[in-house]
N, C-alpha and C. Protein backbone atom coordinates (compact mmCIF):
# COMPACT_ATOMS: atom_id res chain seq x y z
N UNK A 1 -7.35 -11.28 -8.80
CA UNK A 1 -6.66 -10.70 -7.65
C UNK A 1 -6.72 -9.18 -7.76
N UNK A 2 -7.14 -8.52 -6.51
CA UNK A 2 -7.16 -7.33 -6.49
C UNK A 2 -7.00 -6.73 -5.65
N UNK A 3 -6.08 -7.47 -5.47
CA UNK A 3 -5.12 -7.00 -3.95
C UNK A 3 -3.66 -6.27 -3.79
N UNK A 4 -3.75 -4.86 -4.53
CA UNK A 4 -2.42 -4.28 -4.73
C UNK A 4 -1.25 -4.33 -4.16
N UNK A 5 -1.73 -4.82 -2.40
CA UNK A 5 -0.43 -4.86 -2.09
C UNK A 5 0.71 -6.24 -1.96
N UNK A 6 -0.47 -7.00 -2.24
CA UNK A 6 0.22 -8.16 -2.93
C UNK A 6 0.80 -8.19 -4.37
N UNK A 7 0.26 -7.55 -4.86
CA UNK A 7 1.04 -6.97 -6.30
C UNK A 7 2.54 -6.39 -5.95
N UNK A 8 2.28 -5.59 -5.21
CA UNK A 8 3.68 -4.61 -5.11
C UNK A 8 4.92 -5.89 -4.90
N UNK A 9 4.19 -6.87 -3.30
CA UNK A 9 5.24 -7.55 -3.24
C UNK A 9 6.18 -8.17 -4.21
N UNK A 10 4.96 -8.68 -4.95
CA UNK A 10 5.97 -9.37 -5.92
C UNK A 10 6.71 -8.82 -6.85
N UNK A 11 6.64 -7.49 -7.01
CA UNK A 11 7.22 -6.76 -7.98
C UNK A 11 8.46 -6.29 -7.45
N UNK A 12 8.23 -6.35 -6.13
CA UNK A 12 9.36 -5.24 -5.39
C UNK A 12 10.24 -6.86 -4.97
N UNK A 13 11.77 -6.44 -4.77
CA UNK A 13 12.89 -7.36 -3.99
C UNK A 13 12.71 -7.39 -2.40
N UNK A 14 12.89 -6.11 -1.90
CA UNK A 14 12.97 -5.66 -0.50
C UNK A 14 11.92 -5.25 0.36
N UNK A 15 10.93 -6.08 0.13
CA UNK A 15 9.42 -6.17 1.00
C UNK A 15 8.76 -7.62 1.40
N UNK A 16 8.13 -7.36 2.37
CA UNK A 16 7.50 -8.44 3.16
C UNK A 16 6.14 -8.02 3.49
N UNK A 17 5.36 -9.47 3.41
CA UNK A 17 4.02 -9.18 3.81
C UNK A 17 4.26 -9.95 5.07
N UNK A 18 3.04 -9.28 6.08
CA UNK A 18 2.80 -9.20 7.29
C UNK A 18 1.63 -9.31 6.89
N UNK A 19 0.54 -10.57 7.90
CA UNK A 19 -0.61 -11.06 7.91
C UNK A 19 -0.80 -10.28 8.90
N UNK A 20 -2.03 -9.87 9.50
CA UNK A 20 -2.83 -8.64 10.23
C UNK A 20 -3.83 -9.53 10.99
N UNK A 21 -4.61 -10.22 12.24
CA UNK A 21 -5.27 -10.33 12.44
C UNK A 21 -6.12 -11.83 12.28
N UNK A 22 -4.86 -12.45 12.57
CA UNK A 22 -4.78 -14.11 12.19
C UNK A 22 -5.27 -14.30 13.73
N UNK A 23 -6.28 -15.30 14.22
CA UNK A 23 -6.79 -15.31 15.85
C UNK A 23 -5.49 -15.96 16.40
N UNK A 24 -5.14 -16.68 15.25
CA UNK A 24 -3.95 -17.80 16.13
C UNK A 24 -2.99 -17.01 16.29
N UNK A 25 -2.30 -15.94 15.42
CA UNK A 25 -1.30 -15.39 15.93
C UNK A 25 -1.25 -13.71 15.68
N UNK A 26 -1.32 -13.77 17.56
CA UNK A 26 -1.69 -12.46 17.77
C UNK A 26 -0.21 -11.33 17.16
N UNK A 27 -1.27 -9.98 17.10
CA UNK A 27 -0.12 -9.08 16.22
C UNK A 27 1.20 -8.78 17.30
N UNK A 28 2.55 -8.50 17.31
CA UNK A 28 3.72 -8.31 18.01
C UNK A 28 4.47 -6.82 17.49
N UNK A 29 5.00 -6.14 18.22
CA UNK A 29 5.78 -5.20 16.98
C UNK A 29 6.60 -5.78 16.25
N UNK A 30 7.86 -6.53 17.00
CA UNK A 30 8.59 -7.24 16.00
C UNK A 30 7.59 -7.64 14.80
N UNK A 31 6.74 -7.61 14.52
CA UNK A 31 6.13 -8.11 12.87
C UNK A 31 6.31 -7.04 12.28
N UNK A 32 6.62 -5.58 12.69
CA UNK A 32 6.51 -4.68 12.09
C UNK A 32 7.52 -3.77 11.91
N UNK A 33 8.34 -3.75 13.06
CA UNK A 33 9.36 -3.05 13.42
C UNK A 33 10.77 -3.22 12.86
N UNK A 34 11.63 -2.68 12.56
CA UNK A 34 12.88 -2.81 12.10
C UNK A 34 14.17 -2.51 12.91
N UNK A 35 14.78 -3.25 13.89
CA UNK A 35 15.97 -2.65 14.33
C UNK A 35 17.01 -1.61 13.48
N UNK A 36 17.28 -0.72 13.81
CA UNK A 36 18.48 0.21 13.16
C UNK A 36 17.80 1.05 11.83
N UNK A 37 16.48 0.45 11.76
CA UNK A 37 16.15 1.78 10.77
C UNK A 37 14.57 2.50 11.63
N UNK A 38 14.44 3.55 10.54
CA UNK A 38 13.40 4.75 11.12
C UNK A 38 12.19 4.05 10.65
N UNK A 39 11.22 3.64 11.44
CA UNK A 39 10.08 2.62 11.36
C UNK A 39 8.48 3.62 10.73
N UNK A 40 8.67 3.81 9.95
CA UNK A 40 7.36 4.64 9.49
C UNK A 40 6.06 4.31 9.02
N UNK A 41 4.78 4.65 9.18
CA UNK A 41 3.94 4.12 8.99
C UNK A 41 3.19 4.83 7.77
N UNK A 42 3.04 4.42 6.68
CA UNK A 42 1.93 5.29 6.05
C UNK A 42 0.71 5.42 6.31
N UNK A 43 0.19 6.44 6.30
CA UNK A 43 -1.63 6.55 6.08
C UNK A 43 -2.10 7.48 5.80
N UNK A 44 -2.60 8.17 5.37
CA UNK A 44 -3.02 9.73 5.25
C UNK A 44 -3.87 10.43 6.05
N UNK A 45 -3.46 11.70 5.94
CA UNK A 45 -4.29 12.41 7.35
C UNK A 45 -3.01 12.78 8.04
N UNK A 46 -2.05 11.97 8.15
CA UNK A 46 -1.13 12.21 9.32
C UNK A 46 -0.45 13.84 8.69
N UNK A 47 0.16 14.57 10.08
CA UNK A 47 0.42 15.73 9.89
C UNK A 47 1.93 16.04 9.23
N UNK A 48 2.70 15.05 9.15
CA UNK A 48 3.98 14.35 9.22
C UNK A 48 4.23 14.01 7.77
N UNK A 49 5.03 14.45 6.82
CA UNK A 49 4.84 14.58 5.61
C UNK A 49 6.21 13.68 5.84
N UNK A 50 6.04 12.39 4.19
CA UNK A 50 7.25 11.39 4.17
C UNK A 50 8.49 11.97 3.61
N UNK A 51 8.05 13.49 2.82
CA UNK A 51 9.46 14.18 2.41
C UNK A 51 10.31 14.19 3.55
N UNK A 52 9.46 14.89 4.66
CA UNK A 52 10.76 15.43 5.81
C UNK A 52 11.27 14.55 6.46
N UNK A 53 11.13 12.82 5.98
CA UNK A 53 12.17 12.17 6.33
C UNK A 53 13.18 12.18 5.73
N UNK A 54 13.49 12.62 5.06
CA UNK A 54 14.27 12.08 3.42
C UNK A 54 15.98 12.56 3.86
N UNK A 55 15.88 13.31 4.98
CA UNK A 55 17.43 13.25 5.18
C UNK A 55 18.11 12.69 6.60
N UNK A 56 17.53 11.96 6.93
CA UNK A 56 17.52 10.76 8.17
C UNK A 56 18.96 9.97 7.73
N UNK A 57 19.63 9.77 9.11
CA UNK A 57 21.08 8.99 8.73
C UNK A 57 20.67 7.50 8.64
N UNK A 58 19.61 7.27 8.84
CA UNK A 58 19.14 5.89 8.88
C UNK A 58 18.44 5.31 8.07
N UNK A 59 18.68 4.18 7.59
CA UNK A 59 17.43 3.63 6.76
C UNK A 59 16.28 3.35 6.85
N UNK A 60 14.93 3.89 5.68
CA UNK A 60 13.94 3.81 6.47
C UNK A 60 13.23 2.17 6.10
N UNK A 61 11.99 2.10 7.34
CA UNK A 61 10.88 1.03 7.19
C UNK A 61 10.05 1.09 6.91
N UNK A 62 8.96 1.47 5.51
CA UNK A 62 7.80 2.18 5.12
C UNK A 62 6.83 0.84 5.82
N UNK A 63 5.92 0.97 6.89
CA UNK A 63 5.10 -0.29 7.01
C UNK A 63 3.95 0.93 5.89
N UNK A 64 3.42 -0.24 5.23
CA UNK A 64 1.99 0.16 4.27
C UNK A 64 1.03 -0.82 4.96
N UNK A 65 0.12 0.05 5.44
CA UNK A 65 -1.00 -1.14 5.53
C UNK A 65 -2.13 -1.23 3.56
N UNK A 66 -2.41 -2.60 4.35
CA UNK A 66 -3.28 -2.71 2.72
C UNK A 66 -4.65 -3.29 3.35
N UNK A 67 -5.53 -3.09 2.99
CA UNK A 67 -7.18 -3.33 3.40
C UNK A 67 -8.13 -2.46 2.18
N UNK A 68 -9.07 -2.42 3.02
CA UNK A 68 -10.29 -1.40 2.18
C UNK A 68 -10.11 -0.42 3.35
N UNK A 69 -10.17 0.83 3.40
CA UNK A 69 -10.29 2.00 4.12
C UNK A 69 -10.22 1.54 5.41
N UNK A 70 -11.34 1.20 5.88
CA UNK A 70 -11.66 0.96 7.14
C UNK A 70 -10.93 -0.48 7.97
N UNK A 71 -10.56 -1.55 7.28
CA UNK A 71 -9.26 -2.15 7.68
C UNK A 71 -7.89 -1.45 8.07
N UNK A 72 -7.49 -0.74 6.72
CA UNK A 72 -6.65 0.17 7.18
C UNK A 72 -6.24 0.68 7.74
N UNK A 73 -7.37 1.66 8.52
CA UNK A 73 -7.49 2.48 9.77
C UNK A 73 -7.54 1.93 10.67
N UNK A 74 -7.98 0.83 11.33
CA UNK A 74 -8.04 -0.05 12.64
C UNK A 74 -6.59 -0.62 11.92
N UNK A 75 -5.93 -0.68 11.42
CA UNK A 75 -4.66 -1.41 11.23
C UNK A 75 -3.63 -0.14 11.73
N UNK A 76 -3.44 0.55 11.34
CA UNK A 76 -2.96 1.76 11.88
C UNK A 76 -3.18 1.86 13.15
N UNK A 77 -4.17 1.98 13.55
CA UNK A 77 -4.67 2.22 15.23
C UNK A 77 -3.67 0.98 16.40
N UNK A 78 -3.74 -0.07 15.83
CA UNK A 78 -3.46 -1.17 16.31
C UNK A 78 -1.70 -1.15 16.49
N UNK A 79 -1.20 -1.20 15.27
CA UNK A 79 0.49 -0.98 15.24
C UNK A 79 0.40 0.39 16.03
N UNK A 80 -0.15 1.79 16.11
CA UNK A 80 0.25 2.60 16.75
C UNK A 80 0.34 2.32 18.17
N UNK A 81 -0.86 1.19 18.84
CA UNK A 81 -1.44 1.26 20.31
C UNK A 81 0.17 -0.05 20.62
N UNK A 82 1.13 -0.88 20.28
CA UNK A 82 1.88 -1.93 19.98
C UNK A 82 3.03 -0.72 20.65
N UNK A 83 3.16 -0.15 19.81
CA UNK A 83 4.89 0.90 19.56
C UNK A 83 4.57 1.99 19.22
N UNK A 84 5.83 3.12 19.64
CA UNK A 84 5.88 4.39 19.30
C UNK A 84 6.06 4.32 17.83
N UNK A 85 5.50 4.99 16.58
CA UNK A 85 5.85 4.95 15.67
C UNK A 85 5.13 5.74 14.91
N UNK A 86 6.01 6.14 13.98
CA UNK A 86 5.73 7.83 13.19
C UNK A 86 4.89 7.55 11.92
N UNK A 87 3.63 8.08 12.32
CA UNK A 87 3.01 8.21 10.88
C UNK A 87 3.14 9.31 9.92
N UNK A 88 3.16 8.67 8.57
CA UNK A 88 3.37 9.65 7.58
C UNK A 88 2.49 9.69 6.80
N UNK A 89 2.61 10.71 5.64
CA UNK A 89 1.16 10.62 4.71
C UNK A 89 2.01 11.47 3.42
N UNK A 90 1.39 11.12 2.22
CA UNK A 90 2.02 11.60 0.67
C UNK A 90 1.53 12.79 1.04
N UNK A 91 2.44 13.61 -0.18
CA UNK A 91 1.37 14.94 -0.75
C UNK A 91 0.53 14.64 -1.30
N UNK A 92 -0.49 15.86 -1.42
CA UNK A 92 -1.54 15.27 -2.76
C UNK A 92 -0.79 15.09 -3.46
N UNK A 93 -1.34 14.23 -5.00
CA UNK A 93 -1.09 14.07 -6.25
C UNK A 93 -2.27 13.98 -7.07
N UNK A 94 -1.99 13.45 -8.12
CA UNK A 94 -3.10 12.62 -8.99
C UNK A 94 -3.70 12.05 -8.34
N UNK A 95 -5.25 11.95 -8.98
CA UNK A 95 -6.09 10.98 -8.27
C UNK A 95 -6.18 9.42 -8.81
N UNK A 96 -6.46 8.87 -7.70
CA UNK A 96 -6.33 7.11 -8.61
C UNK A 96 -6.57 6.75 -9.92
N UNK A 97 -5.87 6.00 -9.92
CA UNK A 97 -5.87 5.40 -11.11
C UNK A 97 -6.99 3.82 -11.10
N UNK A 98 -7.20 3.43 -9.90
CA UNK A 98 -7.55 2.26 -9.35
C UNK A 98 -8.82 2.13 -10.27
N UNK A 99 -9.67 2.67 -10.38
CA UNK A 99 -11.09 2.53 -11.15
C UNK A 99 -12.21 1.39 -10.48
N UNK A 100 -11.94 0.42 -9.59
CA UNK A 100 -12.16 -0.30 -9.52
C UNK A 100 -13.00 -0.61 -7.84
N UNK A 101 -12.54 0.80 -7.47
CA UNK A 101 -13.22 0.57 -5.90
C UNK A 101 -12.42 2.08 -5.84
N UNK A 102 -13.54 2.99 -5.24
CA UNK A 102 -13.49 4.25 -5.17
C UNK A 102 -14.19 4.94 -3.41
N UNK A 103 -13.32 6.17 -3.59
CA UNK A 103 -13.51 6.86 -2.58
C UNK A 103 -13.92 8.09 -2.32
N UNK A 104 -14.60 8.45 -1.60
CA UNK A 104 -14.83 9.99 -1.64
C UNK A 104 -14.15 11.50 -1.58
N UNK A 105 -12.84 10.98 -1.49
CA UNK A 105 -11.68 11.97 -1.43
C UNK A 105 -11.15 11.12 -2.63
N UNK A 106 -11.16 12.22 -3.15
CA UNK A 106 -10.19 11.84 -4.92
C UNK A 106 -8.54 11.82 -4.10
N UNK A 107 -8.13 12.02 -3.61
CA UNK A 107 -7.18 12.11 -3.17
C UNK A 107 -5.89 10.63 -2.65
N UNK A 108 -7.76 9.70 -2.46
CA UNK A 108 -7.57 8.57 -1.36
C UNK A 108 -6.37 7.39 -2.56
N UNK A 109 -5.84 6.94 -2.64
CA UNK A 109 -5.18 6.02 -3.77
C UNK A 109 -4.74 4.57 -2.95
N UNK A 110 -5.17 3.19 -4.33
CA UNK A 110 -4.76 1.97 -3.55
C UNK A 110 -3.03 2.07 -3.58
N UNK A 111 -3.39 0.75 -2.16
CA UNK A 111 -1.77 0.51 -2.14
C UNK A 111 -0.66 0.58 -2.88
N UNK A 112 -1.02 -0.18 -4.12
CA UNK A 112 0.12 -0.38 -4.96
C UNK A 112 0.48 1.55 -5.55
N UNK A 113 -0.32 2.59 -5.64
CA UNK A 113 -0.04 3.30 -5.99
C UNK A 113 0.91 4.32 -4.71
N UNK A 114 0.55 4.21 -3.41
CA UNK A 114 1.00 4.82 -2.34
C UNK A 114 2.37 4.29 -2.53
N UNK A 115 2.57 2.79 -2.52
CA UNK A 115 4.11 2.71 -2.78
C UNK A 115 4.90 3.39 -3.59
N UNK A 116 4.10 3.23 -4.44
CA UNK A 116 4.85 3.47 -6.13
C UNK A 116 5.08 5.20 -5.48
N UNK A 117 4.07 5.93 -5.06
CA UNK A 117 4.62 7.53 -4.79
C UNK A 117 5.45 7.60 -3.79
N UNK A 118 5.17 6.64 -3.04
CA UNK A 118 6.24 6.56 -1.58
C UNK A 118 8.04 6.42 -1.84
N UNK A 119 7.65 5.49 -2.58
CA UNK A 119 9.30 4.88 -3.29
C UNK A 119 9.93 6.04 -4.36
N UNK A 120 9.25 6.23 -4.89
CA UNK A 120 9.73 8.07 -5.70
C UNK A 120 10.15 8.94 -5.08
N UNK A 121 9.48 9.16 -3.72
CA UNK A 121 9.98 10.29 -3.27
C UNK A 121 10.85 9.75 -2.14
N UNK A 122 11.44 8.43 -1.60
CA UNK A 122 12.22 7.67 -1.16
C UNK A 122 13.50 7.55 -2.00
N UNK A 123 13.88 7.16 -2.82
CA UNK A 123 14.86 6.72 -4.07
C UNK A 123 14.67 6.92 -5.32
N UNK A 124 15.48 7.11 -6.21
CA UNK A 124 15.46 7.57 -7.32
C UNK A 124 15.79 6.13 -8.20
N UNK A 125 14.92 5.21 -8.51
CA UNK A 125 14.97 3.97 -9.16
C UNK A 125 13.65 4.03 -10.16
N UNK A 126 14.51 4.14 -11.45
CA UNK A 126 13.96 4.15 -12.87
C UNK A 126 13.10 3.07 -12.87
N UNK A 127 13.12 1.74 -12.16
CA UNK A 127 12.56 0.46 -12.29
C UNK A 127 11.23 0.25 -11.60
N UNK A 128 11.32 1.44 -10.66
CA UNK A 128 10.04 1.99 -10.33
C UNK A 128 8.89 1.91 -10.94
N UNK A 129 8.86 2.77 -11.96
CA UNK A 129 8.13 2.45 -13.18
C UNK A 129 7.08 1.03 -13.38
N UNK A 130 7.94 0.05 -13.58
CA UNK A 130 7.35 -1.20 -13.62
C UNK A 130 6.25 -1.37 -12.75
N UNK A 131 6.32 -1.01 -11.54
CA UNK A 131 4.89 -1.06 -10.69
C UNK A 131 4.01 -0.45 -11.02
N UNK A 132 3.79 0.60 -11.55
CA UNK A 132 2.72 1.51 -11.95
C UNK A 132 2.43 0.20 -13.90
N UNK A 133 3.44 -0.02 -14.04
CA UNK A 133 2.61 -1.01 -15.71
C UNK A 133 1.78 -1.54 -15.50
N UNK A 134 2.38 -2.79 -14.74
CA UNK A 134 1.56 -4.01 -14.25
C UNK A 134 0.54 -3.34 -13.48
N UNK A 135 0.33 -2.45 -12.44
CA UNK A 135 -0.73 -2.26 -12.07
C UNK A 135 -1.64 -1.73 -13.43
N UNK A 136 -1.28 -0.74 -13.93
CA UNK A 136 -2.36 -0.81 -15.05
C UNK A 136 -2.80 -2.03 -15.85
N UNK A 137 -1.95 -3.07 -16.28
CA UNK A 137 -2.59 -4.04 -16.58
C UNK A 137 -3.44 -4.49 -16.58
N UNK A 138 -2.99 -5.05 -14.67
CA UNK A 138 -4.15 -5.84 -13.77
C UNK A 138 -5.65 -4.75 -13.99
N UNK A 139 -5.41 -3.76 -14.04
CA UNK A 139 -6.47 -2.68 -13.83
C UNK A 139 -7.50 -2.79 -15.09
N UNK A 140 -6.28 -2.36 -15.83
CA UNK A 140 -7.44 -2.59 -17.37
C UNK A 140 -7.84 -4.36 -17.76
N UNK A 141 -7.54 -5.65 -17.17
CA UNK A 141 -8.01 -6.78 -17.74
C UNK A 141 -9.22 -6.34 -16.72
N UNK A 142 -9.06 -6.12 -15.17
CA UNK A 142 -10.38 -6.09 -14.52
C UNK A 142 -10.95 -5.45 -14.53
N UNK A 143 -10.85 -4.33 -15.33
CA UNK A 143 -12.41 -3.46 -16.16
C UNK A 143 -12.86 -4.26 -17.31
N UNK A 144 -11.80 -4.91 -18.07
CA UNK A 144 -12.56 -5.42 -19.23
C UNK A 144 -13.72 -6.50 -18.77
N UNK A 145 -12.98 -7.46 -18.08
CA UNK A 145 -13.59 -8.46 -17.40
C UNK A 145 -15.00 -7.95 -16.45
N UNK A 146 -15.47 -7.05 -15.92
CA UNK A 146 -16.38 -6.43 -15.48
C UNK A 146 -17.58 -5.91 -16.89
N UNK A 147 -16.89 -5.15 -18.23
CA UNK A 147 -17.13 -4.96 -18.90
C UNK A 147 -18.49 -6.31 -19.73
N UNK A 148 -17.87 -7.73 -19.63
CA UNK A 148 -18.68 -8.44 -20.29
C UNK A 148 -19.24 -9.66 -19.58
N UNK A 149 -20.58 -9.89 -20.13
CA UNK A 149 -21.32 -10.56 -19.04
C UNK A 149 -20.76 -12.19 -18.59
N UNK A 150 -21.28 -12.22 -17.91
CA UNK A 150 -20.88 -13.52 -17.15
C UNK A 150 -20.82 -15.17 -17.65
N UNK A 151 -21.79 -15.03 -18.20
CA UNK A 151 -21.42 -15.69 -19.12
C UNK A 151 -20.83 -16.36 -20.47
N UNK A 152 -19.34 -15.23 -20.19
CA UNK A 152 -18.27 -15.55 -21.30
C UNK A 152 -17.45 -16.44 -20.28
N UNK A 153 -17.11 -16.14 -18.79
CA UNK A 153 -16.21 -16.45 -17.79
C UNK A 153 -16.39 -17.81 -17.19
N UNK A 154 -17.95 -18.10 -17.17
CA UNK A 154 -18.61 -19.89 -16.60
C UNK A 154 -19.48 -20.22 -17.48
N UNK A 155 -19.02 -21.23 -17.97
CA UNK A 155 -19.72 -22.29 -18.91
C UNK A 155 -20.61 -22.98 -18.03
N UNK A 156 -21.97 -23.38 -18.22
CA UNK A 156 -22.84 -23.95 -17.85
C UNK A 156 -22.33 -25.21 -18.42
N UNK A 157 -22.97 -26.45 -17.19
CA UNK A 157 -23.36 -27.70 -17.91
C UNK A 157 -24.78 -28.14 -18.30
């Protein structure tokens, strides 16, 4: 599995995945939207920095999309064309840690790490932490596992 933002879920209490693009069931805002809190979208690029929400009387809704780049972006496009809704984007930071599927802007970072910076500069929860482990984990078994040939992983008959 190398699907960070399915990682996050399970790590995190207070998140939900939202399927994207199922034929049978077309996308709605309600899949995305939150009554009574500030509905935000991550992605980068946007001009709209997630600090200057940070003193909002309301609670916020980080939607993260998760894809490869270009999912992403038509995922964004799509919830924007649905509802009014505010995109945001990190500061720089560090560059990924991901190793595993790379981008041309060092800048660009997978899901599980956008949360993990999103939620830092959202709340101050030490337990935080834990998402960035396990993602290294997962990270370093699937370099090792890349590391040796294929035939340690399928036994022939």
């Amino acid at each position: 599995m190398t699907n960070t933002g399915r990682l996050a879920h399970l790590l995190l209490r207070n998140s939900q995945i939202k399927v994207f693009g199922l034929p049978e069931k077309p996308l709605i805002k309600e899949d995305f939207l939150q009554n009574g809190y500030r509905n935000l979208l991550l992605y980068p690029g946007s001009q709209n920095h997630l600090e200057n929400f940070l003193q909002l009387e309301e609670p916020i809704n980080l939607i993260v999309p998760d894809g490869n780049w270009g999912q992403a972006k038509k995922m964004v496009q799509k919830i924007a064309q649905l509802t009014p809704v505010t995109c945001v984007s990190l500061p720089l930071g560090a560059m990924s840690e991901y190793m595993l599927r790379t981008h041309p802007d060092p800048h660009r970072i997978c899901t599980i790490e956008a949360i993990y910076r999103s939620l830092c500069i959202l709340e101050n929860n030490p337990e935080l932490e834990q998402l960035l482990k396990v993602f290294r984990i997962m990270r370093d078994r699937l370099v090792a596992m890349r590391e040796k040939p294929a035939s340690v992983f399928f036994k022939r008959k």
